[in-house]
N, C-alpha and C. Protein backbone atom coordinates (compact mmCIF):
# COMPACT_ATOMS: atom_id res chain seq x y z
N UNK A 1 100.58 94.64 66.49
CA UNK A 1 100.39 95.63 67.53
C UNK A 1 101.74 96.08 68.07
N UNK A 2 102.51 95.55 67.58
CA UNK A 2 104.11 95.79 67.57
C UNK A 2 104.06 97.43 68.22
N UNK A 3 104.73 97.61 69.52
CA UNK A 3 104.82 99.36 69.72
C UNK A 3 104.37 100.26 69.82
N UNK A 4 103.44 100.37 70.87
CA UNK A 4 101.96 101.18 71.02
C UNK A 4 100.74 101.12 70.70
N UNK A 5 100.42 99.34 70.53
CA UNK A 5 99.29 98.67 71.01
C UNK A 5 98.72 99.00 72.04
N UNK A 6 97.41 98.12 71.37
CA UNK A 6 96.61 98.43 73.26
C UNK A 6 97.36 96.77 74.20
N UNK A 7 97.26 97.15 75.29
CA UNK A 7 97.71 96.36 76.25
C UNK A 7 96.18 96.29 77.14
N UNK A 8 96.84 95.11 78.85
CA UNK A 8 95.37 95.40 79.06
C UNK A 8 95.47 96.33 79.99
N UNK A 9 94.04 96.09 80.60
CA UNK A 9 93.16 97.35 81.09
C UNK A 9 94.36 97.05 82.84
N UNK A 10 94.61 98.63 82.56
CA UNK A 10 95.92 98.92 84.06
C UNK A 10 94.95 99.94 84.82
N UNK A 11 95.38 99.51 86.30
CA UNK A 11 95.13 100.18 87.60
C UNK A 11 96.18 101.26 87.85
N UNK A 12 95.98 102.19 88.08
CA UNK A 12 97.22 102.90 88.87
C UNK A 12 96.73 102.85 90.21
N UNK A 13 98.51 102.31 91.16
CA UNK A 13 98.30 102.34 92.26
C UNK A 13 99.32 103.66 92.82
N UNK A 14 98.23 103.90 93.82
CA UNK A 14 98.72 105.77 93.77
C UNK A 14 100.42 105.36 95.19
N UNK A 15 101.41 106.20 94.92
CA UNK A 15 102.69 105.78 95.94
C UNK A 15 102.10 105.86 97.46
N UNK A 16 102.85 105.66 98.57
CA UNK A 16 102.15 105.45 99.85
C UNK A 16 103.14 104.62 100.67
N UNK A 17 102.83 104.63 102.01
CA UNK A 17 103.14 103.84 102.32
C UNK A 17 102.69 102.60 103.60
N UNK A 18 103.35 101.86 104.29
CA UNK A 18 102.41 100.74 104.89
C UNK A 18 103.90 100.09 105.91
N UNK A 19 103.15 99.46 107.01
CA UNK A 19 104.26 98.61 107.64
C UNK A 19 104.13 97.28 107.17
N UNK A 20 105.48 96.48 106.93
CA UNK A 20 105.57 95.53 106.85
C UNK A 20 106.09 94.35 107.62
N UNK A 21 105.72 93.42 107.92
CA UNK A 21 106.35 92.45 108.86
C UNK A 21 105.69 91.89 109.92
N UNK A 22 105.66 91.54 110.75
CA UNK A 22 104.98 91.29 111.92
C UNK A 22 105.54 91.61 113.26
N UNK A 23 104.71 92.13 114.14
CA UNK A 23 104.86 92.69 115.22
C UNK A 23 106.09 91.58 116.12
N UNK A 24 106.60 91.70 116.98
CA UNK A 24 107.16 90.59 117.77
C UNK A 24 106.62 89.68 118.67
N UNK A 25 105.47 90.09 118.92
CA UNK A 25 104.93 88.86 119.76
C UNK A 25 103.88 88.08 118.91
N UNK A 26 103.79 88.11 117.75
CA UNK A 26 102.98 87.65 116.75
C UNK A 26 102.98 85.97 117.19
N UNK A 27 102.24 85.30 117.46
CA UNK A 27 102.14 83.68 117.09
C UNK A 27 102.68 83.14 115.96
N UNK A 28 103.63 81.90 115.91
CA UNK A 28 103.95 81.85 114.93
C UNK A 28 104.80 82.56 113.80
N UNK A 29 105.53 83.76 114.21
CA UNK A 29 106.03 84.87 113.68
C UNK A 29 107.43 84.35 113.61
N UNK A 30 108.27 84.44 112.38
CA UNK A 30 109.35 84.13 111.89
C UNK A 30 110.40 85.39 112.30
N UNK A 31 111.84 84.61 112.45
CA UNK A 31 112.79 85.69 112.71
C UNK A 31 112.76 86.88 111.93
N UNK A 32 112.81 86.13 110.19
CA UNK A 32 113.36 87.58 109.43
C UNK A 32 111.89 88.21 109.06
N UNK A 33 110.52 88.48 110.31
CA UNK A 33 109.32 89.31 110.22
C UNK A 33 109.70 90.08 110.60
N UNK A 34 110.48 91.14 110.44
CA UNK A 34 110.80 92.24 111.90
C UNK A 34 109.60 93.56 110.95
N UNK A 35 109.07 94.02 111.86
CA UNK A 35 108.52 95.00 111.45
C UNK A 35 109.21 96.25 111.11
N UNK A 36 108.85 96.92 110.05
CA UNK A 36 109.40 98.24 109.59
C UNK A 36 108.89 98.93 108.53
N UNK A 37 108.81 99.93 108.41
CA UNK A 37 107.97 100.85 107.34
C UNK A 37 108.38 100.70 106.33
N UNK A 38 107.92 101.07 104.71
CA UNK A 38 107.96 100.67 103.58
C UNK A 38 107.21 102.17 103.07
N UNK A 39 108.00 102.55 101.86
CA UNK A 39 107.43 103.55 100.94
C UNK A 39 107.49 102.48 99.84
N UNK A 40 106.28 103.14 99.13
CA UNK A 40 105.94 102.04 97.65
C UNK A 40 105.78 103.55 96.11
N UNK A 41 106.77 103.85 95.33
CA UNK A 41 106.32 104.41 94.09
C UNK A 41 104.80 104.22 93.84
N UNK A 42 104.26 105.32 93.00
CA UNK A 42 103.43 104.84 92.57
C UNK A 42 103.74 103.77 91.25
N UNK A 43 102.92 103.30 90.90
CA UNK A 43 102.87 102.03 89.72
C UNK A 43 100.84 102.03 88.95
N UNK A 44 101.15 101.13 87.57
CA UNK A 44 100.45 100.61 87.37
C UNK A 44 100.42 99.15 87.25
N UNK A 45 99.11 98.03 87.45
CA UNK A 45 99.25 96.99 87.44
C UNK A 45 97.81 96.41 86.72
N UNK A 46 98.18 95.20 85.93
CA UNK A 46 97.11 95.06 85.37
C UNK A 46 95.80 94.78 85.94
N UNK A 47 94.74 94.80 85.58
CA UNK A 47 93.70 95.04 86.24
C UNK A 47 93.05 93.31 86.72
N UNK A 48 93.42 92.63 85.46
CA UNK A 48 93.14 91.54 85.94
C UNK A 48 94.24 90.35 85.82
N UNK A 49 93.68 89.25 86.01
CA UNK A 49 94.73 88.34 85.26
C UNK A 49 94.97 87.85 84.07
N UNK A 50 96.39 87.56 82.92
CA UNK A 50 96.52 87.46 82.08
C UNK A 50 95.71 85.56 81.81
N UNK A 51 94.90 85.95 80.57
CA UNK A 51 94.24 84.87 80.23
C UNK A 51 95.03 84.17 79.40
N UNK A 52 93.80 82.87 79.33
CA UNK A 52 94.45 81.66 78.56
C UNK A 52 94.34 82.54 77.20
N UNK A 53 93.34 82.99 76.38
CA UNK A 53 93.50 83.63 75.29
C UNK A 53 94.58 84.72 75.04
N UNK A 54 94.96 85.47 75.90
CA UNK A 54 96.26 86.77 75.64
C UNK A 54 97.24 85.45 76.21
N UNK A 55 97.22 84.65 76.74
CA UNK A 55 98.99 83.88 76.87
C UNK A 55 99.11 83.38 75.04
N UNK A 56 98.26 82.58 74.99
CA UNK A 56 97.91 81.66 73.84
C UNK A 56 98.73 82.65 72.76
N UNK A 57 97.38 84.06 72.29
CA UNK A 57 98.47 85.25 71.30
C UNK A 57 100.05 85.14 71.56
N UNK A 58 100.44 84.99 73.37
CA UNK A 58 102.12 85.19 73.39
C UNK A 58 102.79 84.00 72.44
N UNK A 59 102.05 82.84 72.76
CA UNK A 59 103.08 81.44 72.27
C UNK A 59 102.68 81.24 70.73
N UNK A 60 101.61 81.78 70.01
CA UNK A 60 101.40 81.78 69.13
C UNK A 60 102.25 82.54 68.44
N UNK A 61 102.35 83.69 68.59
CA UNK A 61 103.41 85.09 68.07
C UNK A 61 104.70 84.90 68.08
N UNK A 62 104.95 84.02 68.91
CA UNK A 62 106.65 84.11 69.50
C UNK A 62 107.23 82.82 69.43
N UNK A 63 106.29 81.40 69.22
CA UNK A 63 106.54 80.33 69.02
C UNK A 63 107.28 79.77 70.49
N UNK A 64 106.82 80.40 72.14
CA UNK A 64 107.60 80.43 72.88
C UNK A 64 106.68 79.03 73.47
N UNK A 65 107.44 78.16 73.99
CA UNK A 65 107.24 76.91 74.94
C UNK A 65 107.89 76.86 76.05
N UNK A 66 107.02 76.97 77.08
CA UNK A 66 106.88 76.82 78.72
C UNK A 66 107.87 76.15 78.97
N UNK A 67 108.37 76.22 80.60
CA UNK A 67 108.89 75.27 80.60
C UNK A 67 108.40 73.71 81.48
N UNK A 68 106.81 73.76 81.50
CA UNK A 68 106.21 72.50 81.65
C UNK A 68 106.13 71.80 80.43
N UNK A 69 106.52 72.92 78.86
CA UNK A 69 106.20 71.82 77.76
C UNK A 69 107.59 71.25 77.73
N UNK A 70 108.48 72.10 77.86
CA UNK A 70 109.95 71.76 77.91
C UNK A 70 110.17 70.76 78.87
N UNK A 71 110.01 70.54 80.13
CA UNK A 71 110.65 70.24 80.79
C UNK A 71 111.50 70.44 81.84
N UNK A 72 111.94 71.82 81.78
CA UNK A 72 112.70 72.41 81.91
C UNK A 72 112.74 71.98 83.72
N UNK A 73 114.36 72.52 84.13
CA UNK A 73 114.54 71.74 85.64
C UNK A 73 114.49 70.79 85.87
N UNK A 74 114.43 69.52 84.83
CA UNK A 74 114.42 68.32 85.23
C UNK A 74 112.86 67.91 85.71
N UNK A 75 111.90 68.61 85.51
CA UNK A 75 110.75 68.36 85.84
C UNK A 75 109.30 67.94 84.87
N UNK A 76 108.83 66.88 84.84
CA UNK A 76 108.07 66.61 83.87
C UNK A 76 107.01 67.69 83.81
N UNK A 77 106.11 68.59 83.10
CA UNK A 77 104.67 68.85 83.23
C UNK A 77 104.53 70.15 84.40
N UNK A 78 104.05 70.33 84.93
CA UNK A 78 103.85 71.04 85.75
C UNK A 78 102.68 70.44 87.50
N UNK A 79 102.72 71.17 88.27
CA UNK A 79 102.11 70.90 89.85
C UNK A 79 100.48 71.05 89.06
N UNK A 80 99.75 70.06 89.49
CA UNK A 80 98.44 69.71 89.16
C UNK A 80 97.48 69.09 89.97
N UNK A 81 96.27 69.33 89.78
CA UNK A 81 95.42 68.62 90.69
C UNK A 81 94.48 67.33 89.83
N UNK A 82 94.59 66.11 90.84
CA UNK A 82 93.92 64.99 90.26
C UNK A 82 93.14 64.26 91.35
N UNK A 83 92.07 64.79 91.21
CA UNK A 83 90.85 64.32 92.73
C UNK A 83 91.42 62.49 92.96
N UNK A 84 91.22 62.01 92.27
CA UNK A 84 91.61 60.12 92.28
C UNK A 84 93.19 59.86 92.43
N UNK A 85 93.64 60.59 92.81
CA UNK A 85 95.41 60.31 92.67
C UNK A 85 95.78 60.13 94.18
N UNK A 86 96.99 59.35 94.07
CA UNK A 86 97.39 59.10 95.78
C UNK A 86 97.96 59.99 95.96
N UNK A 87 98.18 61.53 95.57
CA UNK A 87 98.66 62.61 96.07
C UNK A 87 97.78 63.81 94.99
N UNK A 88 97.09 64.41 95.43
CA UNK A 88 95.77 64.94 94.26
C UNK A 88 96.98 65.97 94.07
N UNK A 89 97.54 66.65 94.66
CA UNK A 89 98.41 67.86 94.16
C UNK A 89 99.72 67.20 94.45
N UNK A 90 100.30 67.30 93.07
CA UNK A 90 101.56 66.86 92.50
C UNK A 90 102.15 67.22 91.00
N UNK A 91 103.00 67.34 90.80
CA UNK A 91 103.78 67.47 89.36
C UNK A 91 102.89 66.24 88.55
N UNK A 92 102.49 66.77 87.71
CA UNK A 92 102.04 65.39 86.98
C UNK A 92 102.95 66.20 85.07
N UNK A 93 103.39 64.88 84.57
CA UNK A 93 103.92 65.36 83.10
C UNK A 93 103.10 65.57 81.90
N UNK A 94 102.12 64.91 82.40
CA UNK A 94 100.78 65.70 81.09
C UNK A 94 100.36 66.95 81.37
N UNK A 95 100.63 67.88 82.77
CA UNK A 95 99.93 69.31 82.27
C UNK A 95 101.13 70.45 81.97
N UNK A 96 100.13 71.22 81.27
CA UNK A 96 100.85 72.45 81.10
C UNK A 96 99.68 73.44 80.80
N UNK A 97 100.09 74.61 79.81
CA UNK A 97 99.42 76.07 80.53
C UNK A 97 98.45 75.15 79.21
N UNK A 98 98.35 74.60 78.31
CA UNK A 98 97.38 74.39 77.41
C UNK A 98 96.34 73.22 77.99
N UNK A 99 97.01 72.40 78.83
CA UNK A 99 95.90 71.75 79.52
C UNK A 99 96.25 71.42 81.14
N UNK A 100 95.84 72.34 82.01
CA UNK A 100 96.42 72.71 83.44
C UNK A 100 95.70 71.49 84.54
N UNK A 101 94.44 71.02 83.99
CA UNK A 101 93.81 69.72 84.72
C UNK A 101 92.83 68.84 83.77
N UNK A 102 92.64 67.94 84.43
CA UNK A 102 91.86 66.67 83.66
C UNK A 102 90.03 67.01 83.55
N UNK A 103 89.75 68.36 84.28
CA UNK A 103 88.30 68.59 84.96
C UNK A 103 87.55 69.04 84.15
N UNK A 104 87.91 70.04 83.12
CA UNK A 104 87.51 70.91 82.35
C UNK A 104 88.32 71.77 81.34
N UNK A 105 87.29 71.76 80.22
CA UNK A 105 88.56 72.41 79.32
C UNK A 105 89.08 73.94 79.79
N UNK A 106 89.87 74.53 78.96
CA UNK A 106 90.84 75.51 79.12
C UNK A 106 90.08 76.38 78.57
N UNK A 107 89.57 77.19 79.01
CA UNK A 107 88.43 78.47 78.61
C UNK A 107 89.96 79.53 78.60
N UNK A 108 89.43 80.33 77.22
CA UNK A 108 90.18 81.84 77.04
C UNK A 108 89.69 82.37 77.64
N UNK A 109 89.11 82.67 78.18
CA UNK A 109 88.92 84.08 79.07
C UNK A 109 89.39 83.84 80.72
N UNK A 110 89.83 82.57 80.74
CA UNK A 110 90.02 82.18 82.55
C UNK A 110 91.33 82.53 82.72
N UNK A 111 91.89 82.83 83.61
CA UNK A 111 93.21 82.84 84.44
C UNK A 111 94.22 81.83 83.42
N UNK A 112 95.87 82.30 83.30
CA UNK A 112 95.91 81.10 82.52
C UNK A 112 97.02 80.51 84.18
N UNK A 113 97.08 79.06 83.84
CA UNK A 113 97.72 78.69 85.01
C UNK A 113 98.37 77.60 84.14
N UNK A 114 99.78 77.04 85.19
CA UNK A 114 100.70 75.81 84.61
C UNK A 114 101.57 76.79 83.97
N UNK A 115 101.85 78.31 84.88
CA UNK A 115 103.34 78.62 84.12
C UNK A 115 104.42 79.09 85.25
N UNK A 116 105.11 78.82 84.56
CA UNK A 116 106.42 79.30 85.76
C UNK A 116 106.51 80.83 85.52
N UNK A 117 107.37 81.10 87.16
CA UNK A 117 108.11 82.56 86.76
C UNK A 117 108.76 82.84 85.32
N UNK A 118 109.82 82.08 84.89
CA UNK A 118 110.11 82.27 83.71
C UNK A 118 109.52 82.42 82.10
N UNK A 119 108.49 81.81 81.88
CA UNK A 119 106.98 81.95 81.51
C UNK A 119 106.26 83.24 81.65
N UNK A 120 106.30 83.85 82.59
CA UNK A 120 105.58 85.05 83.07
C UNK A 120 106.42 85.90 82.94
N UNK A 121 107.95 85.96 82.67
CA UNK A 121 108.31 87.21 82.62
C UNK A 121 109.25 86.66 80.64
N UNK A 122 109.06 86.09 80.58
CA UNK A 122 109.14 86.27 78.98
C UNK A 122 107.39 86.85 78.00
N UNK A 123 107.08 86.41 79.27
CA UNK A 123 105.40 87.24 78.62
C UNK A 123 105.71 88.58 78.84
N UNK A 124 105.60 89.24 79.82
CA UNK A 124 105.68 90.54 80.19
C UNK A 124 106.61 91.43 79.44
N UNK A 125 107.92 90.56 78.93
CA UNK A 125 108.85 90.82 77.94
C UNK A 125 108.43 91.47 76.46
N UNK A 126 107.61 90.24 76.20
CA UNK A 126 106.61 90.33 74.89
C UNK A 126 105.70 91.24 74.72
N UNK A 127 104.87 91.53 76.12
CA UNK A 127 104.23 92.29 76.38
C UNK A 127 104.81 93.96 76.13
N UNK A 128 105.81 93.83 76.73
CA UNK A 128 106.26 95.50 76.54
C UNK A 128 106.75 95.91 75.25
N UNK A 129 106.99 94.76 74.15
CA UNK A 129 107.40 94.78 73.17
C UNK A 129 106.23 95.47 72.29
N UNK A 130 105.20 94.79 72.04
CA UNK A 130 103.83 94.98 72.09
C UNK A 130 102.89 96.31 72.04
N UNK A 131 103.36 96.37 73.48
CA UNK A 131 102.69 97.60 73.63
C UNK A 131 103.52 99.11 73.52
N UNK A 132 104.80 99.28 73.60
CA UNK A 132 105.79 99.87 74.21
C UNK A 132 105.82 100.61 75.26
N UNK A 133 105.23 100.04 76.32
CA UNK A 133 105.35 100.33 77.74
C UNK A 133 106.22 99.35 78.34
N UNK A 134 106.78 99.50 79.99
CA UNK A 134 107.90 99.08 80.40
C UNK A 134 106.97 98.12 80.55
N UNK A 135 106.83 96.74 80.76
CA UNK A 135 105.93 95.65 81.49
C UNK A 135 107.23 94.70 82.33
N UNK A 136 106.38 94.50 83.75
CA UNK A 136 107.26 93.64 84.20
C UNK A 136 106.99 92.81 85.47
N UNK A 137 106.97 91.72 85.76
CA UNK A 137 106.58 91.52 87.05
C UNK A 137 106.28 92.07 88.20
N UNK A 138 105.57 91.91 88.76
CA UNK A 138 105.49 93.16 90.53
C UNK A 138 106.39 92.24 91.26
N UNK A 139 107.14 93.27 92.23
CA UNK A 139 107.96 92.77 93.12
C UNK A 139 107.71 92.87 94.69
N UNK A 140 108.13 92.07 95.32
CA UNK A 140 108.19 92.72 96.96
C UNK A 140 108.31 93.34 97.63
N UNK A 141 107.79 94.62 98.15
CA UNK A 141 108.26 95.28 98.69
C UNK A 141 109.36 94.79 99.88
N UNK A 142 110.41 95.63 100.57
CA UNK A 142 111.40 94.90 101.51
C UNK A 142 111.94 96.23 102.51
């Protein structure tokens, strides 16, 4: 599908704009909330979330490994949940995006989870390769 593939199903979000931040007497409201207006381009964004089956095609195609399989950062596995554990959410070194918890298997069509930023934008990488559209993380507005 190399270069004007189908990709998935995109939203266009029409440009606009919105305030951001929080008012000053907000409860709980942090210094750098200061309120102030924001214009946003328009964009498209995918419609849903990238699945375990379209990640799977990425690492299959590209031979690319996470960096929960890696390791990477000095960190075993990836942040996981384990109902019986003396801390149920923690780094544990057995998961990653191929097996994200102990509960249930890894359905293709679900959300894929157990990846880092770096993970997600070597997908999106792949992705634009793919399809030949720009693909790329959404960012913050500021």
């Amino acid at each position: 599908m190399r270069g004007g593939g189908e990709g998935p199903q995109m939203v266009v979000v029409p440009k606009g704009e919105f305030w951001m931040g929080s008012p000053e007497g907000e409860e709980g409201r942090d210094g750098d909330e200061r309120r102030h207006p924001v214009e946003v381009g328009g964009f498209a964004m995918g419609r849903y979330e990238v699945t375990v089956e379209a990640f799977q095609r990425f690492v299959e195609e590209t031979g690319y490994r996470t960096d929960a399989e890696r390791n990477a950062g000095g960190r075993e596995g990836c942040w996981s949940y384990e109902k019986d554990a003396e801390k149920p959410w923690d780094w544990r070194g057995w998961a990653s995006w191929r097996k994200p918890n102990q509960y249930q298997a890894n359905q293709g069509l679900r959300p894929v989870s157990c990846v880092s930023w770096n993970d997600a934008v070597a997908y999106a990488k792949w992705l634009s390769e793919e399809t030949g559209e720009g693909c790329r993380l959404p960012t913050e507005a500021v």
